[in-house]
C-alpha atoms as a PDB file:
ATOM      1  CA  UNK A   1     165.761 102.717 233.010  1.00  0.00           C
ATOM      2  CA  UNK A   2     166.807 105.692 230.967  1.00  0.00           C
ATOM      3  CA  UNK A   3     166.206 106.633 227.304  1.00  0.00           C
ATOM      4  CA  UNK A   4     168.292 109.402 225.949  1.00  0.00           C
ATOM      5  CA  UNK A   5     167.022 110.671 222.141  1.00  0.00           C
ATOM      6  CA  UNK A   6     169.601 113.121 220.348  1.00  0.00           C
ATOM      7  CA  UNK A   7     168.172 115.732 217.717  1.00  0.00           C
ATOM      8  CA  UNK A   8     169.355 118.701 216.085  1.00  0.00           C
ATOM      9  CA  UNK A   9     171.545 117.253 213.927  1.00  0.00           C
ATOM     10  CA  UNK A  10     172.114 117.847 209.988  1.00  0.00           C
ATOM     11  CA  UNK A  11     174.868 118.966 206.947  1.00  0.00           C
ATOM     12  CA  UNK A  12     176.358 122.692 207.785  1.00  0.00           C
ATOM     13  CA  UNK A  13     178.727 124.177 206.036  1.00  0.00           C
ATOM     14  CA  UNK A  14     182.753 124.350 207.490  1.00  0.00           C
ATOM     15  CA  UNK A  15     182.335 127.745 209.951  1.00  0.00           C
ATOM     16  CA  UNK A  16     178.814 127.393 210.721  1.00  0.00           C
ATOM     17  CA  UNK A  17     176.902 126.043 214.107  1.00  0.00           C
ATOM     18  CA  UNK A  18     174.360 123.673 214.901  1.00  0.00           C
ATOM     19  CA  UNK A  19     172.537 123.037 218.365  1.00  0.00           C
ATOM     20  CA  UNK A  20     172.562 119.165 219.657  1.00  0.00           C
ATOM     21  CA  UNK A  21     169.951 118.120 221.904  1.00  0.00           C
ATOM     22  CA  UNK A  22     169.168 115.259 223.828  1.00  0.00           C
ATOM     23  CA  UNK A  23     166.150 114.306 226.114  1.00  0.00           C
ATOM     24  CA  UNK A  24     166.118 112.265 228.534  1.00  0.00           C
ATOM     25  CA  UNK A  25     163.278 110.273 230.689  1.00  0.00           C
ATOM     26  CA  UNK A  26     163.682 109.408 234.272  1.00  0.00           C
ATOM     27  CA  UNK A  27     162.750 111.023 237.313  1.00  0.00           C
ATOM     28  CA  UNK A  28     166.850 111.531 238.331  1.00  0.00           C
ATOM     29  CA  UNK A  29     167.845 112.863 235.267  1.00  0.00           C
ATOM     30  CA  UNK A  30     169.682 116.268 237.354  1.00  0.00           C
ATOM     31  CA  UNK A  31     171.382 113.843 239.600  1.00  0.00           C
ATOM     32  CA  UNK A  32     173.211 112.110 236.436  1.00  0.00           C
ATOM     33  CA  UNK A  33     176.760 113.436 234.601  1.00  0.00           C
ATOM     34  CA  UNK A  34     175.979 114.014 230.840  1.00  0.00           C
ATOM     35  CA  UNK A  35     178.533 113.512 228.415  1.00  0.00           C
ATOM     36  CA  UNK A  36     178.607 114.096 224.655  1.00  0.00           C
ATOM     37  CA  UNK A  37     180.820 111.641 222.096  1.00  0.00           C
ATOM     38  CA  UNK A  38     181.413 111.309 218.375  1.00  0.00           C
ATOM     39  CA  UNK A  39     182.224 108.356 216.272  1.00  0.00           C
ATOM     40  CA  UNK A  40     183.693 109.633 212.873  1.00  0.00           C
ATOM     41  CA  UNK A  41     183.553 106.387 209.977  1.00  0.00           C
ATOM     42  CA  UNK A  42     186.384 104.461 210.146  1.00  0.00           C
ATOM     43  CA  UNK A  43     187.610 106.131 213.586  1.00  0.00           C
ATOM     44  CA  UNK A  44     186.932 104.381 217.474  1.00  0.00           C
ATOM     45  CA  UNK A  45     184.365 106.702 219.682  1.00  0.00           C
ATOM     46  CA  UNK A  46     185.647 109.548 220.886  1.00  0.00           C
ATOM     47  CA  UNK A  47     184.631 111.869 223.985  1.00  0.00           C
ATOM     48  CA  UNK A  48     183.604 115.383 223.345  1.00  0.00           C
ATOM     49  CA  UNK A  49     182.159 116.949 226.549  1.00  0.00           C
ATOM     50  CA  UNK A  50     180.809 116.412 229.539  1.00  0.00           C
ATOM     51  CA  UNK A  51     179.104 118.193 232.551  1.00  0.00           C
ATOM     52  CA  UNK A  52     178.710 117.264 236.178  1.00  0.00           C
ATOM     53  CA  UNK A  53     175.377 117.177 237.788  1.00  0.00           C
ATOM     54  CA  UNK A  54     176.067 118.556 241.028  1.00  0.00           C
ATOM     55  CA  UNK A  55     177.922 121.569 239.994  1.00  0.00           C
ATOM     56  CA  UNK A  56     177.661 122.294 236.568  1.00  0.00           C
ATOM     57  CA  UNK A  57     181.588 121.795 235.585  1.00  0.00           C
ATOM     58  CA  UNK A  58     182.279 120.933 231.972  1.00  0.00           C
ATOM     59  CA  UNK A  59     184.800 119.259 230.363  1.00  0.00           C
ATOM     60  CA  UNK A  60     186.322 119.278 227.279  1.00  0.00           C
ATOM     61  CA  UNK A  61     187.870 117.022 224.339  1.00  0.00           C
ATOM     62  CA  UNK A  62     191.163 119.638 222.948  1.00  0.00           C
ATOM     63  CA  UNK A  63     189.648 119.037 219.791  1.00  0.00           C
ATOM     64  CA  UNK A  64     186.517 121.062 220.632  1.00  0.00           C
ATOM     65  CA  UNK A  65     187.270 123.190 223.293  1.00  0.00           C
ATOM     66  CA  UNK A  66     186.259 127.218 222.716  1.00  0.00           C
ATOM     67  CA  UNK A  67     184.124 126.119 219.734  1.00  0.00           C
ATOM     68  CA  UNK A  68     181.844 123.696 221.534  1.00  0.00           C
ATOM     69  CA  UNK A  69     179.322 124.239 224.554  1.00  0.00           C
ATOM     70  CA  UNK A  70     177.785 121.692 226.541  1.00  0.00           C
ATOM     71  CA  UNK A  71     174.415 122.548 228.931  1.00  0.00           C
ATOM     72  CA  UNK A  72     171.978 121.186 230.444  1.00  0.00           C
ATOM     73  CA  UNK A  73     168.028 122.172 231.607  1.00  0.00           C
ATOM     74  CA  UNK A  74     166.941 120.010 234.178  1.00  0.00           C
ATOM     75  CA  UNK A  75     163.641 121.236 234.579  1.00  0.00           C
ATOM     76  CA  UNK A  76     163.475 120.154 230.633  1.00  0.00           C
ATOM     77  CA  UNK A  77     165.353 116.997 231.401  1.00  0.00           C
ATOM     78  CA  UNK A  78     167.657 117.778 228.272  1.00  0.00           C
ATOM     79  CA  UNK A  79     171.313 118.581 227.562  1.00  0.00           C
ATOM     80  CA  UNK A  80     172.683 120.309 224.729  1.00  0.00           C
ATOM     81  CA  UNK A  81     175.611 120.735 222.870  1.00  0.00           C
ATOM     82  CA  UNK A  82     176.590 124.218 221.086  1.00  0.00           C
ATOM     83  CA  UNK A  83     178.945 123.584 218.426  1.00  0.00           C
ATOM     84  CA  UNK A  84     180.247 126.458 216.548  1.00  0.00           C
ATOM     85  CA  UNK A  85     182.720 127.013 213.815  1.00  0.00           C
ATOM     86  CA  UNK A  86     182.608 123.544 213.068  1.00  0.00           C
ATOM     87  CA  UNK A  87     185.008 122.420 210.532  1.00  0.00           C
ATOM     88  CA  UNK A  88     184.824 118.842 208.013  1.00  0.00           C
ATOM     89  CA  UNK A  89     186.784 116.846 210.679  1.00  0.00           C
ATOM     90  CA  UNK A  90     183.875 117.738 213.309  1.00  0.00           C
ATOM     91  CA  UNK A  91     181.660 115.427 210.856  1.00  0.00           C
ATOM     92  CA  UNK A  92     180.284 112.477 212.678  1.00  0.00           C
ATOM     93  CA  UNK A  93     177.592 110.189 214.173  1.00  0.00           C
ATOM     94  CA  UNK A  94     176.981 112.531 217.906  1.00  0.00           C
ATOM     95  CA  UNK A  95     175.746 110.839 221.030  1.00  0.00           C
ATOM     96  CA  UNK A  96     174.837 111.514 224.109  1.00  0.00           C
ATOM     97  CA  UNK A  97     175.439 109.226 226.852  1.00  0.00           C
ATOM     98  CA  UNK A  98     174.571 109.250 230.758  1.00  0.00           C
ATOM     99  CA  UNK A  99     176.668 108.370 233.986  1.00  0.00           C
ATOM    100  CA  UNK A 100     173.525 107.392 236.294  1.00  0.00           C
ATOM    101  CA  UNK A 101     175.432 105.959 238.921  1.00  0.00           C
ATOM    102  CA  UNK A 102     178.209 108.943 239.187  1.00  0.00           C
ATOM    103  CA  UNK A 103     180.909 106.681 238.895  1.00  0.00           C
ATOM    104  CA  UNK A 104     182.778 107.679 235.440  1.00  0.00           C
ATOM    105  CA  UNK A 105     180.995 105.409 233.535  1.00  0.00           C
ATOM    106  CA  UNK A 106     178.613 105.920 231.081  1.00  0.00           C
ATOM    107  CA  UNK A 107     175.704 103.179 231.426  1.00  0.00           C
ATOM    108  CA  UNK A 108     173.421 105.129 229.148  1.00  0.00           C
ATOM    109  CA  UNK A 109     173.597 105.553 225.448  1.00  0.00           C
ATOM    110  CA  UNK A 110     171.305 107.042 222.841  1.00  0.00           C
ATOM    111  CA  UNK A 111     170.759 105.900 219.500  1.00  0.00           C
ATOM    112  CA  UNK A 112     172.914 109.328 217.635  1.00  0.00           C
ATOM    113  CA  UNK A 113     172.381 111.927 215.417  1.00  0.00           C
ATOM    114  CA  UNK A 114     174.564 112.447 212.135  1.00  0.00           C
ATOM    115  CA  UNK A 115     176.156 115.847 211.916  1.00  0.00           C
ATOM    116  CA  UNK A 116     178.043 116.334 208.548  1.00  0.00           C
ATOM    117  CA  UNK A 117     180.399 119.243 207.611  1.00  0.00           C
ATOM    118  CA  UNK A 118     181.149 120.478 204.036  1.00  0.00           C
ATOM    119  CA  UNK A 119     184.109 122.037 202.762  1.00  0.00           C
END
C-alpha cells in the first residue's frame, strides 16, 4: 500500500512561486513514476508533470512547461513540484499521484492541496 500526502500549498499572488511537496510511504517509492495533476472547479483533472523513476525524465503539460519543475528525493521518499510565475488560471486543487506498477497508470492518489492565484 502507498500513501502519498501533498503540502506546500496556499494563495500567491499572479507572478509569484510556491513549492509542492508530497511524501510518500513504502519501501519502493524510487522504483515508482511520480506524476503531478490539477483539478480547477468546474474543469475535469488535468496532468501537469511527471518524472520517471529509472532515469529521471520529466514531462510536461504545455500549460506549465518552463514555469513548472517537477523532482524528486528518494532518499526523502518525496517529490516536488516548483511552480513559478504562476498566473490565476494555475489556481487549483494539486495532487500527486503514483504509477507503482510502471505501467502508465496511476494507482496511487493523494488527498490534494489547494493552490489559489490572485490577480
Amino acid at each position: 500500500q502507498v500513501q502519498l500526502v501533498e503540502s506546500g500549498g496556499g494563495l500567491v499572488q499572479a507572478g509569484g512561486s510556491l513549492r509542492l511537496s508530497c511524501a510518500a510511504s513504502g519501501r519502493t517509492f524510487s522504483s515508482y513514476n511520480m506524476g503531478w495533476f490539477r483539478q480547477a472547479p468546474g474543469k475535469e483533472r488535468e496532468f501537469a508533470a511527471a518524472i520517471i523513476w529509472s532515469d529521471a525524465r520529466t514531462f510536461y503539460d504545455d500549460s506549465v512547461k518552463g514555469r513548472f519543475t517537477v523532482s524528486r528525493d528518494n532518499a526523502k521518499n518525496t517529490v516536488y513540484l516548483e511552480m513559478n510565475s504562476l498566473k490565476p488560471e494555475d489556481t487549483a486543487v494539486y495532487y500527486c499521484a503514483a504509477d507503482s506498477q510502471g505501467a502508465g497508470e496511476y494507482d496511487y492518489w493523494g488527498q490534494g492541496t489547494q493552490v489559489t492565484v490572485s490577480s
